[in-house]
Protein backbone atom coordinates (compact mmCIF):
# COMPACT_ATOMS: atom_id res chain seq x y z
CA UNK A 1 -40.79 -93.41 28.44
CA UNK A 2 -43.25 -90.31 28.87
CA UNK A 3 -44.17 -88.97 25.46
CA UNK A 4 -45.44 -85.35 25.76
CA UNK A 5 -46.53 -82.95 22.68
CA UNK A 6 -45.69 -79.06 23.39
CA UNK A 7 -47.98 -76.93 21.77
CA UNK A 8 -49.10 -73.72 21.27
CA UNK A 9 -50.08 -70.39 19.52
CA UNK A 10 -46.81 -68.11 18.26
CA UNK A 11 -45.20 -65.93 20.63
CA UNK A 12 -47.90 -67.70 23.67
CA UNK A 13 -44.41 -68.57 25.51
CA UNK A 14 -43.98 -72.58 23.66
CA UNK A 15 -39.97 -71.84 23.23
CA UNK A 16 -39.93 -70.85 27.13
CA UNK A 17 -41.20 -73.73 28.53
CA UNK A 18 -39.21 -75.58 25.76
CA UNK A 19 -36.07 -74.21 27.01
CA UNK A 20 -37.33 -75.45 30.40
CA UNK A 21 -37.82 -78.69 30.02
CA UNK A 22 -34.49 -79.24 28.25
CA UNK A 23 -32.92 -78.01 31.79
CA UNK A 24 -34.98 -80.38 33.92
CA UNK A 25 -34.01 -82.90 31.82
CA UNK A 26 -36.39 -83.78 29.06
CA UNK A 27 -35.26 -84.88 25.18
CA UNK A 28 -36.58 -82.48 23.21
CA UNK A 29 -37.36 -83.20 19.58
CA UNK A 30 -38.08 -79.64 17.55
CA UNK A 31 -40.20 -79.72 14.79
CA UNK A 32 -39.44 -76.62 13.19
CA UNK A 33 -35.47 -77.77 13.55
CA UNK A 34 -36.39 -81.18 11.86
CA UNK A 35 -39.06 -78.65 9.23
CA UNK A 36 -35.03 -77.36 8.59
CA UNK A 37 -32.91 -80.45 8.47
CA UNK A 38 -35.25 -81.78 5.69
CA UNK A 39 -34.98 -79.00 3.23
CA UNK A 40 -31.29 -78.40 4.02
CA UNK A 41 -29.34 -78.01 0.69
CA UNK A 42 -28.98 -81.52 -1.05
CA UNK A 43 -32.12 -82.92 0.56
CA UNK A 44 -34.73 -84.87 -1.32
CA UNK A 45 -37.23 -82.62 0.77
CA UNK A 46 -34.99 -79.10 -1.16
CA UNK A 47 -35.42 -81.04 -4.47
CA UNK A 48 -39.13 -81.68 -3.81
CA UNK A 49 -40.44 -78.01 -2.38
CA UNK A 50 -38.49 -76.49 -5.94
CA UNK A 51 -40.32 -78.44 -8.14
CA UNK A 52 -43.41 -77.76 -6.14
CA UNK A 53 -42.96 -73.69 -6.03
CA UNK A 54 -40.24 -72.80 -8.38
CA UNK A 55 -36.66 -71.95 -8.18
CA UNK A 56 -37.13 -68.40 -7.26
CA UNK A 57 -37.44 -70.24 -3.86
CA UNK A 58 -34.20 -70.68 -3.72
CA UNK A 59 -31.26 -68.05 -2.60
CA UNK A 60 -27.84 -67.61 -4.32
CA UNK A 61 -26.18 -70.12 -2.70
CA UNK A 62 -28.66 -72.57 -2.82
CA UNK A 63 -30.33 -72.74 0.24
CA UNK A 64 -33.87 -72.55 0.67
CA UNK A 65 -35.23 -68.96 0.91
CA UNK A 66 -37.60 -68.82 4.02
CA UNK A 67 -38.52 -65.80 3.20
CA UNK A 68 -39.55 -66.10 -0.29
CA UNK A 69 -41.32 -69.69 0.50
CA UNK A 70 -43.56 -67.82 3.26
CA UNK A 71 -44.51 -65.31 0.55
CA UNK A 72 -45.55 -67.91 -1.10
CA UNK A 73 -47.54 -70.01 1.15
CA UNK A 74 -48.70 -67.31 3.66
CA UNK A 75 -52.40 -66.48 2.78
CA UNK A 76 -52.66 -68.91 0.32
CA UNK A 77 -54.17 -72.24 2.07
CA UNK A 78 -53.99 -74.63 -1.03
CA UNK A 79 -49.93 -73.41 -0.89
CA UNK A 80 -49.49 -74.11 2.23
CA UNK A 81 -51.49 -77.91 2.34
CA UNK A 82 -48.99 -79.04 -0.79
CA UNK A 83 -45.99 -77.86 1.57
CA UNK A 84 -47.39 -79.71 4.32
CA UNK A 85 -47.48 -82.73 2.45
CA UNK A 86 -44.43 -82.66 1.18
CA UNK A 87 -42.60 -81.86 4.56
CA UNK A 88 -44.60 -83.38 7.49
CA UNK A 89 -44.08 -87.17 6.67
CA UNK A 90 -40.47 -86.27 6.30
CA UNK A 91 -40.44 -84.15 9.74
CA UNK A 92 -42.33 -87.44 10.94
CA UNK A 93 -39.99 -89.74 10.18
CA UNK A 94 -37.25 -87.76 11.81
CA UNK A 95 -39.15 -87.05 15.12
CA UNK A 96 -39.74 -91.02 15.35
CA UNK A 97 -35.74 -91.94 14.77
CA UNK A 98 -34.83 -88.97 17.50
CA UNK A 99 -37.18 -90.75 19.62
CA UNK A 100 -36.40 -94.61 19.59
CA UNK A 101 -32.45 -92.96 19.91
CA UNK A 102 -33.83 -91.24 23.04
CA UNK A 103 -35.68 -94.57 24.32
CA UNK A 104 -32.42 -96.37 23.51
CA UNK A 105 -30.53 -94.78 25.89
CA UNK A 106 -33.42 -93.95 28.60
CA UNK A 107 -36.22 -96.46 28.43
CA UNK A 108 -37.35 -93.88 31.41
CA UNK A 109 -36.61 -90.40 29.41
CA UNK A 110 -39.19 -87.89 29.35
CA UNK A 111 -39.27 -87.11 25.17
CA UNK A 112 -41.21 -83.82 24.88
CA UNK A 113 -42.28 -83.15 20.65
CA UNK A 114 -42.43 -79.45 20.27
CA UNK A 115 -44.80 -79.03 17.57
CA UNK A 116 -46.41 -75.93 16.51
CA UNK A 117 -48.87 -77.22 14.26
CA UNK A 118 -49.39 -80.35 16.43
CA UNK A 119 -53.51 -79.74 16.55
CA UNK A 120 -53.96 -78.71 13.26
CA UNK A 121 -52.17 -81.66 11.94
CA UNK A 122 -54.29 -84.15 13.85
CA UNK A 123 -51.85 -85.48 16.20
CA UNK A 124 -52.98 -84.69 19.09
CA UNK A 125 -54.31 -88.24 19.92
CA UNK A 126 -50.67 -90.10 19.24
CA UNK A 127 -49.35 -88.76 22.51
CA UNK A 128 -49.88 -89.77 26.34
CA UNK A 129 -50.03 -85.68 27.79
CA UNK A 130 -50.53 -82.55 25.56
CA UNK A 131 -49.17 -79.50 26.71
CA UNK A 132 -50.79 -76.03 25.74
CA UNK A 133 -49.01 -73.26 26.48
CA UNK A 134 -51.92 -70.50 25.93
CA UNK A 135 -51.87 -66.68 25.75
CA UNK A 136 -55.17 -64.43 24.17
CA UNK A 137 -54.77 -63.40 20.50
CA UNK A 138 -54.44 -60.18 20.94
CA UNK A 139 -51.66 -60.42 23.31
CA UNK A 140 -49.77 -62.78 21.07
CA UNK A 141 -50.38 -59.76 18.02
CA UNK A 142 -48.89 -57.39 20.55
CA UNK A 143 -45.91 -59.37 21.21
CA UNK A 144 -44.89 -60.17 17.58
CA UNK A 145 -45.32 -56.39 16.89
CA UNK A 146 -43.55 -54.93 19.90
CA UNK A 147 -41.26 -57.79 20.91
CA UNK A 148 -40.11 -59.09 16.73
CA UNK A 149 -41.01 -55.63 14.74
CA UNK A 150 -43.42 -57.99 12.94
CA UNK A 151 -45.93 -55.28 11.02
CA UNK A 152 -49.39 -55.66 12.48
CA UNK A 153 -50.85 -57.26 9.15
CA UNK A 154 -47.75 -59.97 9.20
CA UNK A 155 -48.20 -60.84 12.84
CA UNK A 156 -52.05 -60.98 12.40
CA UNK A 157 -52.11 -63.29 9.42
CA UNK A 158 -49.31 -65.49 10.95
CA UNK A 159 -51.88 -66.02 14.18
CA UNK A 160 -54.97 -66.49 12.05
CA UNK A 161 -53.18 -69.57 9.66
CA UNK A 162 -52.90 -71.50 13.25
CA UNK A 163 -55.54 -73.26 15.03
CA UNK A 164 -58.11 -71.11 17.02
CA UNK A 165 -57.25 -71.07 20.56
CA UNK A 166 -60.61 -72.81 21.12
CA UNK A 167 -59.37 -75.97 19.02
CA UNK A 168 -56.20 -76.22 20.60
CA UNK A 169 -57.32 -75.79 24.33
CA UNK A 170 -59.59 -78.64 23.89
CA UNK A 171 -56.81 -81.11 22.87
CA UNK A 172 -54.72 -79.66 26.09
CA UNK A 173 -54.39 -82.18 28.82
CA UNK A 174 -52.41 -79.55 30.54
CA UNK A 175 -52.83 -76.10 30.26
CA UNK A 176 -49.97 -73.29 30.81
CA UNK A 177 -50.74 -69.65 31.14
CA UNK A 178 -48.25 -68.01 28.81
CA UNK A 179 -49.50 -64.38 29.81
CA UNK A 180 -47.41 -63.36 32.19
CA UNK A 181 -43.18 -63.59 32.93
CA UNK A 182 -40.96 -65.70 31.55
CA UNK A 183 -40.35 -66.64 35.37
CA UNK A 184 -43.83 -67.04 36.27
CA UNK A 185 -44.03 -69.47 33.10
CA UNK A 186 -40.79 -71.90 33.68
CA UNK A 187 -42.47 -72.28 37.62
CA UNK A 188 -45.17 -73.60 36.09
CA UNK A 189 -43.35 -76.25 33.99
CA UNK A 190 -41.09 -76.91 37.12
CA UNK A 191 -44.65 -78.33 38.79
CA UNK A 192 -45.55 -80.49 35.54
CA UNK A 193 -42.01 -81.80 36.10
CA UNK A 194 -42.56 -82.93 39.49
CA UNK A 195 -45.80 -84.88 38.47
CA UNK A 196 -44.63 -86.59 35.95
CA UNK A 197 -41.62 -87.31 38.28
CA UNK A 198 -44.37 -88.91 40.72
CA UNK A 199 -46.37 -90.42 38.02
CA UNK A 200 -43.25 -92.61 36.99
CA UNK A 201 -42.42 -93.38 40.38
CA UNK A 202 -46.06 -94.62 41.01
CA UNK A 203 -45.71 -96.40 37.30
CA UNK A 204 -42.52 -98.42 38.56
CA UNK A 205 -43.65 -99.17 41.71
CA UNK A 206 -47.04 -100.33 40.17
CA UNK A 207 -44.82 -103.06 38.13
CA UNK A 208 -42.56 -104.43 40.76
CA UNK A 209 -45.67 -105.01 42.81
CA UNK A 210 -47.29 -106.65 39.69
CA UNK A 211 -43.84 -108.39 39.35
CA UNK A 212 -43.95 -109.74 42.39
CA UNK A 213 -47.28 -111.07 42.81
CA UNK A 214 -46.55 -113.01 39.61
CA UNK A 215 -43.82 -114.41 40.97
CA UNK A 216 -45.60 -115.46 43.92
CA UNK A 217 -48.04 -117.24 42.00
């Protein structure tokens, strides 16, 4: 199994290449989608982030209020590091059971973690290839303010509470330009694709030889 972390700043082009690897064939385990399973109404995760922020967190029917929750944490760091600690070993957990499900089925799948916040959470080190996809600041600004009708201050503030680019592009093992097309980005994941195709075929050959010679011996 080839474990791969997808990184990246917001709106650099990480859902793209996402999207991309899905249709070559990759398991893809979303942390934001997990970040959603485990505050889903009834969760211990719900019961937990209420009694950390308040109800007013909460909507009418129950559900967690995104909106109010990033009003909350956005801007405010010491917010933000007690919902981090409530949420991440949870998200954790998850990613780990999707996985060993995935490695279950494919010892040889290609199980690509899509985690935004995977170099400011230190995890950069727990997987064999990290994958930056990497567009300029200012671009990314431009993007959530044209592209999402984010107001500049929103779209600033959201770039600033991730990692500086500098931070992340040193944990890259693979960089991806994000500033162009959509196009121009998913060719560039097609060519990771076909070395890590080659790099499995040299890994298998690599143990039948070493498979053989022991049985020589």
């Amino acid at each position: 199994m080839q474990r791969i972390g997808l990184t990246g700043g917001i709106a650099a082009g990480k859902s793209v290449a996402a999207r991309r690897f899905i249709e070559l064939g990759a398991v893809l385990i979303d942390a934001d989608a997990l970040a959603r399973e485990v505050v889903a109404p009834g969760t211990l995760g719900l019961e937990q982030v209420v009694e950390t922020f308040g109800p007013e967190v909460l909507a009418a029917d129950g559900s967690l209020d995104r909106a109010a929750l990033a009003a909350r944490v956005f801007g405010d760091a010491e917010a933000r590091r007690r919902l981090e600690a409530l949420l991440h070993p949870q998200v954790r957990r998850l990613a780990a059971e999707r996985e060993a499900a995935a490695a279950a089925i494919d010892p040889d799948a290609v199980v690509v973690h899509d985690i935004p916040l995977l170099v400011e959470t230190g995890q950069a080190e727990t997987f064999g290839m990290v994958v930056v996809v990497h567009a300029p600041q200012e671009q990314r600004v431009s993007r959530l303010v044209d592209g999402r009708g984010m107001p500049e201050a929103e779209a600033r503030a959201r770039v600033a509470a991730q990692a500086e680019d500098d931070a992340r592009l040193a944990a890259a093992d693979v960089v991806l330009d994000g500033t162009g097309t959509d196009d121009e980005l998913r060719h560039q994941v097609d060519v990771l694709w076909s070395r890590l195709a080659q790099e499995r075929s040299a890994e298998r050959d690599a143990d039948l030889a070493s498979a053989e010679e022991h049985r020589r011996r």
